[in-house]
C-alpha atoms as a PDB file:
ATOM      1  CA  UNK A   1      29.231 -11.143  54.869  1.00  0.00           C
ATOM      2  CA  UNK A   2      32.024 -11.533  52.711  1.00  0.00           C
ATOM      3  CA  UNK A   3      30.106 -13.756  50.142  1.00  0.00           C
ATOM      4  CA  UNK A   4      27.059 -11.478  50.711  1.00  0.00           C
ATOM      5  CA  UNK A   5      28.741  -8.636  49.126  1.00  0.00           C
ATOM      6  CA  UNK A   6      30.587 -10.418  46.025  1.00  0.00           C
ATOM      7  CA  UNK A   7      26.987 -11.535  45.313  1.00  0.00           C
ATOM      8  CA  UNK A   8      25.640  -7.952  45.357  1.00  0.00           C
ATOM      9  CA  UNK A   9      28.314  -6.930  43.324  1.00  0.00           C
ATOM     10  CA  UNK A  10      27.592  -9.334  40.601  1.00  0.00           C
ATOM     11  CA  UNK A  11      24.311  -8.672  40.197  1.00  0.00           C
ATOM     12  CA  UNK A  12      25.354  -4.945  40.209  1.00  0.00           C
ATOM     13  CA  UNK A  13      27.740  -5.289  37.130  1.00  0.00           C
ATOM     14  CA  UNK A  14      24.868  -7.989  35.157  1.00  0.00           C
ATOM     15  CA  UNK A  15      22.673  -5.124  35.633  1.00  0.00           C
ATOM     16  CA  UNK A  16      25.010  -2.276  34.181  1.00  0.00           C
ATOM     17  CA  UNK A  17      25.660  -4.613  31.337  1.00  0.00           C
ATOM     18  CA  UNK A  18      21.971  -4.939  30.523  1.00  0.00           C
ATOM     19  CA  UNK A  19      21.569  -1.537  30.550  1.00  0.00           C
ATOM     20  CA  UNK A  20      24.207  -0.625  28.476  1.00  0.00           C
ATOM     21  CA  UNK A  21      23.644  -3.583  25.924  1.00  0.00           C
ATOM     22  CA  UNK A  22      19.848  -1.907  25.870  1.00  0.00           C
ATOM     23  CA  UNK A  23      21.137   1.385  25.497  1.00  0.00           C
ATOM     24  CA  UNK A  24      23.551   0.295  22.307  1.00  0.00           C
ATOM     25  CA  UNK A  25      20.087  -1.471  20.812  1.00  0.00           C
ATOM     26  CA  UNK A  26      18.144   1.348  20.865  1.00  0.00           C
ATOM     27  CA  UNK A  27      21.007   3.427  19.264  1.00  0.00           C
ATOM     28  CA  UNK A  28      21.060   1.116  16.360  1.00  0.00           C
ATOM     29  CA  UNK A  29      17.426   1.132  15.932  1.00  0.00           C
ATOM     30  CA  UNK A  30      17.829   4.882  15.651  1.00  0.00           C
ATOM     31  CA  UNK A  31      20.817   4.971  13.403  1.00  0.00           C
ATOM     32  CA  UNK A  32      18.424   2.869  10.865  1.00  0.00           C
ATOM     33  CA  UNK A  33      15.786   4.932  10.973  1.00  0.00           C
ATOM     34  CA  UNK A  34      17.201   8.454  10.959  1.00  0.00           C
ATOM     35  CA  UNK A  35      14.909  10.700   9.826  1.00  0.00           C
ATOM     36  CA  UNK A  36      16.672  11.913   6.373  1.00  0.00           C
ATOM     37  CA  UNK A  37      14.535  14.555   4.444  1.00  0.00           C
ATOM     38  CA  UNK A  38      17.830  15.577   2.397  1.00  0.00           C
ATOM     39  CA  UNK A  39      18.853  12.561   0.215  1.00  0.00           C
ATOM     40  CA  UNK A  40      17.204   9.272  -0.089  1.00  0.00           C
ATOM     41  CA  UNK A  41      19.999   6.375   0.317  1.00  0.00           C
ATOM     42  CA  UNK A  42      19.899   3.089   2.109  1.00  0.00           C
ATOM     43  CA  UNK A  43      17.279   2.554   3.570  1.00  0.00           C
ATOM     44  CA  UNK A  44      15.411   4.653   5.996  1.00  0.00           C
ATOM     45  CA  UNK A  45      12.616   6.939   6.192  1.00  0.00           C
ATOM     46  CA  UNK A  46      11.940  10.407   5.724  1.00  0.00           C
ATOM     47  CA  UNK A  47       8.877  13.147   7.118  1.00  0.00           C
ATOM     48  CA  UNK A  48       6.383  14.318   4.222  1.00  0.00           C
ATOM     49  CA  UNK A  49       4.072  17.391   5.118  1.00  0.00           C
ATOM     50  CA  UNK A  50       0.787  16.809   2.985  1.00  0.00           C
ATOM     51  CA  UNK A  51      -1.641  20.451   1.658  1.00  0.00           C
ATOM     52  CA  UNK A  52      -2.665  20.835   4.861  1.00  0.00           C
ATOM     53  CA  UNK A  53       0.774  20.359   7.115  1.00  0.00           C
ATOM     54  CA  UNK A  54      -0.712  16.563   8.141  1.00  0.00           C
ATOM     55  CA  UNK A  55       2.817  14.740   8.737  1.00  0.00           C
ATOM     56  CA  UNK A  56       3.496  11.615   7.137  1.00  0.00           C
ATOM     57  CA  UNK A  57       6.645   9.453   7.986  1.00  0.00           C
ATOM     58  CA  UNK A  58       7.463   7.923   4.318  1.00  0.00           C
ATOM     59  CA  UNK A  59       9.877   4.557   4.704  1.00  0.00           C
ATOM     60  CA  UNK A  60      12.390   3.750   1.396  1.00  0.00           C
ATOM     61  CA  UNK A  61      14.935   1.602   0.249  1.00  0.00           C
ATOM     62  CA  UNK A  62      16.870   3.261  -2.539  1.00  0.00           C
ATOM     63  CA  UNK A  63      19.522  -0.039  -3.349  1.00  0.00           C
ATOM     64  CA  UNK A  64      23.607   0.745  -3.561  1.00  0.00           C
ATOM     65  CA  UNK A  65      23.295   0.099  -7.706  1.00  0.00           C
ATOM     66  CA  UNK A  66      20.506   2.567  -8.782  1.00  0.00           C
ATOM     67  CA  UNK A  67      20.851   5.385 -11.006  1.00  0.00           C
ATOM     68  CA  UNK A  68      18.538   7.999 -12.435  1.00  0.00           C
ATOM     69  CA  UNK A  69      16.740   5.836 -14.316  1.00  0.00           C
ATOM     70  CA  UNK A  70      16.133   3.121 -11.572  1.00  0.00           C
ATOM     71  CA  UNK A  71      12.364   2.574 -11.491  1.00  0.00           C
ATOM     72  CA  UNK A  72      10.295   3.924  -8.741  1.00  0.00           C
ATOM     73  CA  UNK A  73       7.927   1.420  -6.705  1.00  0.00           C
ATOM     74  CA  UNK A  74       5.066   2.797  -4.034  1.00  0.00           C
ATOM     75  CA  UNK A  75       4.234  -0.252  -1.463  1.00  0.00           C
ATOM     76  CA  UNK A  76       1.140   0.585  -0.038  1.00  0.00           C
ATOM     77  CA  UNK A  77       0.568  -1.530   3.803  1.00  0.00           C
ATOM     78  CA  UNK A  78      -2.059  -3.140   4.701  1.00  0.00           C
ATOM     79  CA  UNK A  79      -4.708  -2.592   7.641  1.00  0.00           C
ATOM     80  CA  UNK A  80      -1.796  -2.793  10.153  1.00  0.00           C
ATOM     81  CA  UNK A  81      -0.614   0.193   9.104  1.00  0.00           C
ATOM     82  CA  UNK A  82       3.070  -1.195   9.281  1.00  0.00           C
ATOM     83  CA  UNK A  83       4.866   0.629   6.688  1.00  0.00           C
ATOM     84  CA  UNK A  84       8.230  -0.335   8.263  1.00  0.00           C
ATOM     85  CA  UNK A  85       7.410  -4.207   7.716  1.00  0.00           C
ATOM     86  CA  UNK A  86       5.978  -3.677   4.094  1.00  0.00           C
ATOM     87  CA  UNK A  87       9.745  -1.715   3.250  1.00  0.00           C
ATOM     88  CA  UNK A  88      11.698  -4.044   5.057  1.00  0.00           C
ATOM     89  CA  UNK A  89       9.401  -6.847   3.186  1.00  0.00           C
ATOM     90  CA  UNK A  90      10.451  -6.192  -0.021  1.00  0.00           C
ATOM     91  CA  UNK A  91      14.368  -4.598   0.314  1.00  0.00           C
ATOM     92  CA  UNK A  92      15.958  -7.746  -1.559  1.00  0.00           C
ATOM     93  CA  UNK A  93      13.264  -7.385  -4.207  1.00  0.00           C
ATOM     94  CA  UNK A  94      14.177  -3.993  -4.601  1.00  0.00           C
ATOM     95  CA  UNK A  95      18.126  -4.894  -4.935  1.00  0.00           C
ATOM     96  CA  UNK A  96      17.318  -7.953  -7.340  1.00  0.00           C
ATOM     97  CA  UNK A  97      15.861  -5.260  -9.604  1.00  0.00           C
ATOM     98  CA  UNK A  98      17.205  -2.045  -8.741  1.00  0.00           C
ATOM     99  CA  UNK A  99      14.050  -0.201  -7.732  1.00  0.00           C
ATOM    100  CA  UNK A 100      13.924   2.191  -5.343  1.00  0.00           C
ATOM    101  CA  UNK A 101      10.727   1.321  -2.971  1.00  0.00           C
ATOM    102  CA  UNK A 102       8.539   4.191  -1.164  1.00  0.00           C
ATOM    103  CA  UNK A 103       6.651   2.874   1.272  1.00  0.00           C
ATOM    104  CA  UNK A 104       4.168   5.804   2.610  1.00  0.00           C
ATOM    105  CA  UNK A 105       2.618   5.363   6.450  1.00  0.00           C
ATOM    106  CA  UNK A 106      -1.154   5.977   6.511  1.00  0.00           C
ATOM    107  CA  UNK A 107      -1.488   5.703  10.165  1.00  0.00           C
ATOM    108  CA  UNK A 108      -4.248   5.574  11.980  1.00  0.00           C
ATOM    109  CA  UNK A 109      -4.077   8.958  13.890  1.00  0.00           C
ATOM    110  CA  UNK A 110      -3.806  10.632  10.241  1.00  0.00           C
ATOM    111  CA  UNK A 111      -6.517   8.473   8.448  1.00  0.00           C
ATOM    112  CA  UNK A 112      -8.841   6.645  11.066  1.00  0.00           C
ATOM    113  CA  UNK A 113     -10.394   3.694   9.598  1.00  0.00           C
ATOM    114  CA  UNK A 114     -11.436   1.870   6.380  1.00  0.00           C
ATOM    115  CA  UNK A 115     -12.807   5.309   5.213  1.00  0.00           C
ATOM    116  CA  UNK A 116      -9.276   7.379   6.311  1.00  0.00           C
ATOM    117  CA  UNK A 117      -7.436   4.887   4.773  1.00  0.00           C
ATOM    118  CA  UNK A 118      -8.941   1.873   2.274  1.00  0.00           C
ATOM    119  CA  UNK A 119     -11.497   4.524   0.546  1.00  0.00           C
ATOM    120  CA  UNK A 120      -8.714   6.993   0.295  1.00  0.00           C
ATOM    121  CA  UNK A 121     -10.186   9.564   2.942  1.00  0.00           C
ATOM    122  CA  UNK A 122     -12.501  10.614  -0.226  1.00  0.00           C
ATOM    123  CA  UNK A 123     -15.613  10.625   1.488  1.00  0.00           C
ATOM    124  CA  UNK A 124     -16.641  11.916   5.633  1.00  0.00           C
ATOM    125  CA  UNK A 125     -18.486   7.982   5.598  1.00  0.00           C
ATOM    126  CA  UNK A 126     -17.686   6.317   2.709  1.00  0.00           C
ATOM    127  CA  UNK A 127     -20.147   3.551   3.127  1.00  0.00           C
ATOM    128  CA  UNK A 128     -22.466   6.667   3.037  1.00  0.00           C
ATOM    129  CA  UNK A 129     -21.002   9.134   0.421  1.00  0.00           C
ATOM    130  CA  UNK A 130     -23.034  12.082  -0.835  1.00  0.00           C
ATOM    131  CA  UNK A 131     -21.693  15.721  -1.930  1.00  0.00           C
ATOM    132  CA  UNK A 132     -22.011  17.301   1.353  1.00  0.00           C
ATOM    133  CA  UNK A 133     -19.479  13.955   2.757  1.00  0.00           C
ATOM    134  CA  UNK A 134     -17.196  14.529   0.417  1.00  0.00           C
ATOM    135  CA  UNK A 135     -13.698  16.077   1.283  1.00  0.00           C
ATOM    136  CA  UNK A 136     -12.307  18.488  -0.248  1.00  0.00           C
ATOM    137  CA  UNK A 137      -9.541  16.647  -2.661  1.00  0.00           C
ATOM    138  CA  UNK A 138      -6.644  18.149  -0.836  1.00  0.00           C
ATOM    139  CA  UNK A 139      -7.717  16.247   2.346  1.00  0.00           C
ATOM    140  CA  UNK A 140      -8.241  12.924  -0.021  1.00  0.00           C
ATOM    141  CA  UNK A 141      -4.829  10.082   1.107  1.00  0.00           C
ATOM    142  CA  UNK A 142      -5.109   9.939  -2.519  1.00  0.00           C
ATOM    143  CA  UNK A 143      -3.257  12.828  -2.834  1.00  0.00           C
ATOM    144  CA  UNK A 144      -0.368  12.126  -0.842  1.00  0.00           C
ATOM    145  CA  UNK A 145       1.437  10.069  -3.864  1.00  0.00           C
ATOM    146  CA  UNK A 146       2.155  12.557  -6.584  1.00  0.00           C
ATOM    147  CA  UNK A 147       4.016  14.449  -4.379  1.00  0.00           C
ATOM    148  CA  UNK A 148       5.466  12.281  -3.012  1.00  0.00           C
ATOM    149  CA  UNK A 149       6.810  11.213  -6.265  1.00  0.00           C
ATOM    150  CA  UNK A 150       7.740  14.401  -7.600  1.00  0.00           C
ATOM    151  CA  UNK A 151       9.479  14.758  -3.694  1.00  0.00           C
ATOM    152  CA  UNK A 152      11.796  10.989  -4.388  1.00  0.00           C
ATOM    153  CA  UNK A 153      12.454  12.165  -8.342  1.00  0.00           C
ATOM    154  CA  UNK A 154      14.531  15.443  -7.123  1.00  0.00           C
ATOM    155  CA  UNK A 155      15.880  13.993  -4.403  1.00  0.00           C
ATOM    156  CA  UNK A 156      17.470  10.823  -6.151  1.00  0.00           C
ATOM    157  CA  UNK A 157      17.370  12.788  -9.219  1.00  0.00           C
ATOM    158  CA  UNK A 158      15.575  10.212 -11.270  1.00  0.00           C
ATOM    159  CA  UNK A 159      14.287  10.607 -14.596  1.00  0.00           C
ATOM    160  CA  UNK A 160      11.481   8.835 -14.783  1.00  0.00           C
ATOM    161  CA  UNK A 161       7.843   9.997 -15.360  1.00  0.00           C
ATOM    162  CA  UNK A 162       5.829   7.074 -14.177  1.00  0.00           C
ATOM    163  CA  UNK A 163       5.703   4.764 -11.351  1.00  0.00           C
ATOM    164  CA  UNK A 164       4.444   1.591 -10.497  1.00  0.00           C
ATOM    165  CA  UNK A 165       2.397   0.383  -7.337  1.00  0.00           C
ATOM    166  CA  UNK A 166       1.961  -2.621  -5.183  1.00  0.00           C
ATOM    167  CA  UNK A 167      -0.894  -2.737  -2.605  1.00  0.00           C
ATOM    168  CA  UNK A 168      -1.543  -5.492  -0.415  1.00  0.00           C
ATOM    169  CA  UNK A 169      -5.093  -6.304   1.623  1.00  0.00           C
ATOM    170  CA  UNK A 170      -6.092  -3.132   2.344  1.00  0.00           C
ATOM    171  CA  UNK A 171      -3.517  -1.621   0.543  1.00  0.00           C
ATOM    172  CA  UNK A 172      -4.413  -3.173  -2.629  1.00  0.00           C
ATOM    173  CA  UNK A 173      -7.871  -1.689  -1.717  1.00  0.00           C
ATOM    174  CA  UNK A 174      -5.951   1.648  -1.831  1.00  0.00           C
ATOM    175  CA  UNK A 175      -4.007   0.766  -4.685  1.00  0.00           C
ATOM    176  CA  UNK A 176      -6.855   0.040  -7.009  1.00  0.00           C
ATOM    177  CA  UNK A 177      -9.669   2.889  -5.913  1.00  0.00           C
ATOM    178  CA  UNK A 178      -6.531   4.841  -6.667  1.00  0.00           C
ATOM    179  CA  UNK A 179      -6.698   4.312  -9.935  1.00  0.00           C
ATOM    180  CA  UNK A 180      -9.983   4.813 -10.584  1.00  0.00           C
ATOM    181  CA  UNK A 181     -10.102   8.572  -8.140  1.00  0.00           C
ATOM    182  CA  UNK A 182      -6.782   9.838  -9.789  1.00  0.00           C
ATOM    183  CA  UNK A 183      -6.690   8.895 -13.685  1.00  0.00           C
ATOM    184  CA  UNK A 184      -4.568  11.516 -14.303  1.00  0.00           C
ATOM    185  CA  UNK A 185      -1.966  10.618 -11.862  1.00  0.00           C
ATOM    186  CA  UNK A 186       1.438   9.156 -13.338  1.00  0.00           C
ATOM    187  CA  UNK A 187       0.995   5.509 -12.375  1.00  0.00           C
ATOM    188  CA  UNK A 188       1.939   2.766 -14.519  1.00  0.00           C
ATOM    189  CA  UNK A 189       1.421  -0.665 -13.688  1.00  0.00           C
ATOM    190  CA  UNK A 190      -0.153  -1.392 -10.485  1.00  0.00           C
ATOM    191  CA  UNK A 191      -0.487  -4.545  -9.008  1.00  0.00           C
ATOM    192  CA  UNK A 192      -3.745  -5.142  -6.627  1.00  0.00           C
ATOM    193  CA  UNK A 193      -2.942  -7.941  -4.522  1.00  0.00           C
ATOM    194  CA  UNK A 194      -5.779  -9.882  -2.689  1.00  0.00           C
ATOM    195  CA  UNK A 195      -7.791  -7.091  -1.749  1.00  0.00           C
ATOM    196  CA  UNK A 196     -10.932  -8.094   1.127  1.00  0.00           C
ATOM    197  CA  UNK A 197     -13.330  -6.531  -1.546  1.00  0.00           C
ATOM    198  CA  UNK A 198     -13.269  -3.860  -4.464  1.00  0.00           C
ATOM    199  CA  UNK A 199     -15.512  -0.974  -5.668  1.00  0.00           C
ATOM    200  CA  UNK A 200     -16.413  -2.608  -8.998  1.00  0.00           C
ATOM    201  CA  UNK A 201     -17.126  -0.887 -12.343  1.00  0.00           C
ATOM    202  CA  UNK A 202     -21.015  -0.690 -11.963  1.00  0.00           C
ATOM    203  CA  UNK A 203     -22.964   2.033 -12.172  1.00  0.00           C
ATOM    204  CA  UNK A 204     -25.700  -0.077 -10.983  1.00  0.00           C
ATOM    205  CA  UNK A 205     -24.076  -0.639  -7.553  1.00  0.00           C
ATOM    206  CA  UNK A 206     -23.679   1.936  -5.008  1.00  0.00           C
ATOM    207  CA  UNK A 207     -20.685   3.197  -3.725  1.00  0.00           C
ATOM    208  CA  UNK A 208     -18.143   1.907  -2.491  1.00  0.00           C
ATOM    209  CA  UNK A 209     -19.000  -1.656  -3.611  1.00  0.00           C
ATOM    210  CA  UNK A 210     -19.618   0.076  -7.035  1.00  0.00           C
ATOM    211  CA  UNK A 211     -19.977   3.539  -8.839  1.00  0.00           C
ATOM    212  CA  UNK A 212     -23.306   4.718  -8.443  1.00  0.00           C
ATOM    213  CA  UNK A 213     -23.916   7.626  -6.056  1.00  0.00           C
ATOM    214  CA  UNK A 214     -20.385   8.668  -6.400  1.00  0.00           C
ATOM    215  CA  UNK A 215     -17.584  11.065  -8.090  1.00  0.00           C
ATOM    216  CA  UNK A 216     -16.399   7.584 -10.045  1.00  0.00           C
ATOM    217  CA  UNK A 217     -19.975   8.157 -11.981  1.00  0.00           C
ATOM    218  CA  UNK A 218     -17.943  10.090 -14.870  1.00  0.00           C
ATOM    219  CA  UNK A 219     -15.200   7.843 -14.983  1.00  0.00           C
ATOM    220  CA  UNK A 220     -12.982   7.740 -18.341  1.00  0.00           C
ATOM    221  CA  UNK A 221     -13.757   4.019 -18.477  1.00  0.00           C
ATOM    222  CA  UNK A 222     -11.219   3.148 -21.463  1.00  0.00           C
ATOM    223  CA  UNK A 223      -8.385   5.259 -19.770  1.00  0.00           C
ATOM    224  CA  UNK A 224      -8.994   2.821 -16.532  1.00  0.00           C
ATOM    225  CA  UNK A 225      -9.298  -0.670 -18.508  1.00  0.00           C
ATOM    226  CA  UNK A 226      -5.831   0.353 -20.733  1.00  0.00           C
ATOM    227  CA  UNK A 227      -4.541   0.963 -17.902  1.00  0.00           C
ATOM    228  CA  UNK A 228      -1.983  -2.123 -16.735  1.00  0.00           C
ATOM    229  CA  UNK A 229      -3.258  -3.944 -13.488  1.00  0.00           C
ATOM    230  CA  UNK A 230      -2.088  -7.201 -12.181  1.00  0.00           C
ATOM    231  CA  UNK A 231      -4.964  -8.413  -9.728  1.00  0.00           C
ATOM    232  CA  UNK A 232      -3.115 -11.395  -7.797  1.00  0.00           C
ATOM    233  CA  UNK A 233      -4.566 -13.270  -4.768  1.00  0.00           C
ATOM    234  CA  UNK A 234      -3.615 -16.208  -2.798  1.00  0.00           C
ATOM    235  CA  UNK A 235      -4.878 -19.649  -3.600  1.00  0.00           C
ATOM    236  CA  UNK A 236      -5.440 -20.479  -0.494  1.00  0.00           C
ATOM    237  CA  UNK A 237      -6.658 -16.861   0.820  1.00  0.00           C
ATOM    238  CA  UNK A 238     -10.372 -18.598   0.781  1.00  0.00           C
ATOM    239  CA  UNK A 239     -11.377 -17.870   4.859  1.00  0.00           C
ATOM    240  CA  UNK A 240     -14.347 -16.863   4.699  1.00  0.00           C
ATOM    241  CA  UNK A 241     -13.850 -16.080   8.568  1.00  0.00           C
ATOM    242  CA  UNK A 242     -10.608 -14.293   8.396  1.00  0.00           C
ATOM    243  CA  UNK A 243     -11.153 -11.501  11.087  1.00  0.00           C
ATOM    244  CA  UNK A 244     -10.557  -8.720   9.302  1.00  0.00           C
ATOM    245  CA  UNK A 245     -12.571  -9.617   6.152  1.00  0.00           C
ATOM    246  CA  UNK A 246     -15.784  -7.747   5.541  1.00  0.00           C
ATOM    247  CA  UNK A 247     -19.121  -9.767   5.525  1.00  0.00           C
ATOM    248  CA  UNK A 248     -22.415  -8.170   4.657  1.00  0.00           C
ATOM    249  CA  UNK A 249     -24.556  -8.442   1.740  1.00  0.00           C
ATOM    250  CA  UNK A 250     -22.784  -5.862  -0.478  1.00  0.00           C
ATOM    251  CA  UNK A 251     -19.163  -7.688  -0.001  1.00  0.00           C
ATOM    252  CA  UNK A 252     -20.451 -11.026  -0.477  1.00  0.00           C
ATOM    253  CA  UNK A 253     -22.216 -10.417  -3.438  1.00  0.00           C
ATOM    254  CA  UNK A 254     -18.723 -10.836  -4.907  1.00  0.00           C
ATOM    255  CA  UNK A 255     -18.079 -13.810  -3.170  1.00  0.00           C
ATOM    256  CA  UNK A 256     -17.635 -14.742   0.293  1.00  0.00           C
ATOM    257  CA  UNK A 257     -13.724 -14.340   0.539  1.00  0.00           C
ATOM    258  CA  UNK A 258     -10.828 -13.038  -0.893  1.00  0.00           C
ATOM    259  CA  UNK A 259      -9.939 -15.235  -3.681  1.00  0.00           C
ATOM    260  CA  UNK A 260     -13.424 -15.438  -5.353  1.00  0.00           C
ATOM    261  CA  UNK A 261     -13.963 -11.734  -4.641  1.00  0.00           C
ATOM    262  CA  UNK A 262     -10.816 -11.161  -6.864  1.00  0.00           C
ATOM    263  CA  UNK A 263     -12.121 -13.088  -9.514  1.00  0.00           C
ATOM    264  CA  UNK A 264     -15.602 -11.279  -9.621  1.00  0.00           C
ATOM    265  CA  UNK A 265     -13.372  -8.039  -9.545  1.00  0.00           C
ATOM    266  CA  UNK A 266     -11.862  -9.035 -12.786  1.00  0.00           C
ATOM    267  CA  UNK A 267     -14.574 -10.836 -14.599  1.00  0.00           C
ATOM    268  CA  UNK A 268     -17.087  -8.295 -14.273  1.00  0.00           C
ATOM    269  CA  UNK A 269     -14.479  -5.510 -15.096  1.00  0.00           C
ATOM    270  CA  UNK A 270     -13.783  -7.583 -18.334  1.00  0.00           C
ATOM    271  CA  UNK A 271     -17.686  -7.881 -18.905  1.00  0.00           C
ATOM    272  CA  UNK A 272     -17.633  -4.303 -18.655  1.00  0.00           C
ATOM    273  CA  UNK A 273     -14.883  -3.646 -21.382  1.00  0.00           C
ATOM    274  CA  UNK A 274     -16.468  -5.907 -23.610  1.00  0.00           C
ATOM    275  CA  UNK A 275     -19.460  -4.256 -23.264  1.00  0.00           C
ATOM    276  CA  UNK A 276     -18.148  -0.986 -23.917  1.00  0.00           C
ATOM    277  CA  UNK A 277     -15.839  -2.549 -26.861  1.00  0.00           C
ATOM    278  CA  UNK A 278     -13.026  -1.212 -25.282  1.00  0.00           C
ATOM    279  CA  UNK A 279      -9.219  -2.473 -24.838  1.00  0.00           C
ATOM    280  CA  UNK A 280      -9.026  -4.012 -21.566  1.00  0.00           C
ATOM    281  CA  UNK A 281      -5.064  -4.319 -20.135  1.00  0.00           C
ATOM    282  CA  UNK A 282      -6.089  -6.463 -17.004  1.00  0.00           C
ATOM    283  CA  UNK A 283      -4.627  -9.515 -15.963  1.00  0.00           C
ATOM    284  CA  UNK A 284      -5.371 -11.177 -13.094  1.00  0.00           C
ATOM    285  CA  UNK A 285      -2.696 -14.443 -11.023  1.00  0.00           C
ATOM    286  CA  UNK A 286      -3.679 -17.157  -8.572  1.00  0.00           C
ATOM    287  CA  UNK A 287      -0.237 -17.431  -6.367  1.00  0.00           C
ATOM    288  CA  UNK A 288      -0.041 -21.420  -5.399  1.00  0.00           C
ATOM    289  CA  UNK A 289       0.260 -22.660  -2.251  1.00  0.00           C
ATOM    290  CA  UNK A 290       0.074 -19.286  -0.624  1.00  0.00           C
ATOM    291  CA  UNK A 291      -2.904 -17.197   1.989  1.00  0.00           C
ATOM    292  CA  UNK A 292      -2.910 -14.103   3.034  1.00  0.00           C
ATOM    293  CA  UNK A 293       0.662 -13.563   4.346  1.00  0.00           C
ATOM    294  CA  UNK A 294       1.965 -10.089   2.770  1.00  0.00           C
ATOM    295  CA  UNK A 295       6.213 -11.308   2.496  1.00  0.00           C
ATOM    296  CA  UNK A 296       5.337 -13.640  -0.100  1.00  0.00           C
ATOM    297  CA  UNK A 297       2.415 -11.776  -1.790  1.00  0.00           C
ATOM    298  CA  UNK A 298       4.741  -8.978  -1.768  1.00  0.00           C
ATOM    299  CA  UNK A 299       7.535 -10.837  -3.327  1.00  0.00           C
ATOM    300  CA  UNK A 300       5.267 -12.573  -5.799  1.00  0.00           C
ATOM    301  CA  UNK A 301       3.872  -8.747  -6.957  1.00  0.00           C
ATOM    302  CA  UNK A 302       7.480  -7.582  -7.449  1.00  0.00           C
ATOM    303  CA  UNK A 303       8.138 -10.366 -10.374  1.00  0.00           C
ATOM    304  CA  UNK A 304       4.949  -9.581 -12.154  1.00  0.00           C
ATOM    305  CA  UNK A 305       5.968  -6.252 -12.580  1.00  0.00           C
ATOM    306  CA  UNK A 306       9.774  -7.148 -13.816  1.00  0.00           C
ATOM    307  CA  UNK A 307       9.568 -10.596 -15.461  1.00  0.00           C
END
């Protein structure tokens, strides 16, 4: 009986000790990620209320040695949606060259699908856009990143008037139809990084594989080739069977994965300069040895844009 007990009471105390060694996790977990709307320090993440009140939980790292003149980076995720990962990704980037990083979280509730999200909520059915799809510009994901900038210069008071941007996958999707919806946003260089497929500067293609049928017929087409983008893509990000990768006869007209798609993204946007006799600032990077993985990628798109 005796033995009975002293065995009960053992696995009485292991249990308290799990709990309270779970309890202790879950308080650090929260201490990291305190919601912190009134200065932007460490590294954490703080609420953003878009035009129309939509919530959107905006992840940083804002290193020890910054100052007001520290550049400013957005990360856009890919389709995961994991804005956490993409922030905690690229933290020892961001203290090699004193950026601060803004990572904002598209989620899924907020901006449902490739259209929510990839197409920058522009259109109702972006694979079917027409004037009576289109959202009103407020409701556009788009429009989530001036603010947001103007929100991260007054709270780290920083001086600068431009920003640069790194997408990845999907988020380089985002990252470059960015550019070509908001021209007159303050982006600098942006750096488009293996994308699954592109809206290409076509008027003879349809949106969103090109321009036609779509608010990007009246782009300023020397403002977007001056402008500075890095397209970079995996060497070895050539599945053509990668789950997530779109195949139908629009996508794989520009190839029938990500690393040729990249390529007819750049050559036909050159073919288009030229034919305009316009400057064209692109530049586009084959990363060695790597896929799809987004550390690396991410890593690799952080010393394009400071080396």
């Amino acid at each position: 009986m005796v033995s009975n007990y002293l065995f009960q009471m053992k696995i009485n105390y292991l249990v308290i000790i799990l709990v309270l060694l779970n309890s202790c996790s879950k308080e650090a977990d929260k201490i990291e990620e305190i919601i912190n709307n009134e200065n932007i320090i460490g590294t954490g993440f703080f609420e953003f209320n878009g035009l129309l009140d939509k919530k959107i939980n905006v992840y940083y790292h804002n290193p020890a040695s910054s100052n007001s003149n520290s550049p400013i980076v957005f990360v856009f995720h890919g389709g995961g949606r994991n804005a956490k990962d993409y922030r905690n990704a690229i933290i020892d980037k961001s203290n090699q060259y004193n950026f601060i990083a803004i990572v904002p979280e598209f989620s899924v509730d907020n901006f449902s699908g490739g259209d929510g999200y990839n197409l920058g909520n522009v259109y109702i059915d972006g694979d079917n856009p027409s004037s009576s799809t289109l959202n009103p510009e407020e409701e556009w994901a788009f429009s989530y990143i001036e603010p947001i900038f103007e929100f991260v210069k007054e709270k780290t008071t920083n001086n600068n008037s431009k920003y640069n941007i790194i997408g990845h996958s999907a988020g380089s999707q985002f990252a470059h139809r960015f550019t070509m919806f908001k021209q007159n946003a303050n982006s600098d260089e942006v750096v488009a990084s293996a994308a699954g497929w592109y809206t290409v500067p076509n008027e003879n293609v349809s949106f969103p594989y090109g321009f036609n049928n779509s608010l990007l017929e009246n782009i300023d087409y020397p403002k977007l080739f001056s402008q500075h983008i890095l397209i970079q893509v995996g060497e070895l990000d050539n599945n053509p069977n990668e789950g997530s990768l779109r195949r139908n006869e629009f996508a794989d007209a520009q190839g029938i994965n990500r690393y040729a798609r990249a390529y007819y993204f750049f050559n036909q946007s050159k073919e288009k300069a030229a034919e305009l006799n316009t400057l064209f600032n692109w530049e586009i990077y084959t990363n060695s040895g790597l896929d799809h993985n987004y550390i690396p990628a991410l890593n690799k798109a952080a010393d394009l844009l400071f080396n």
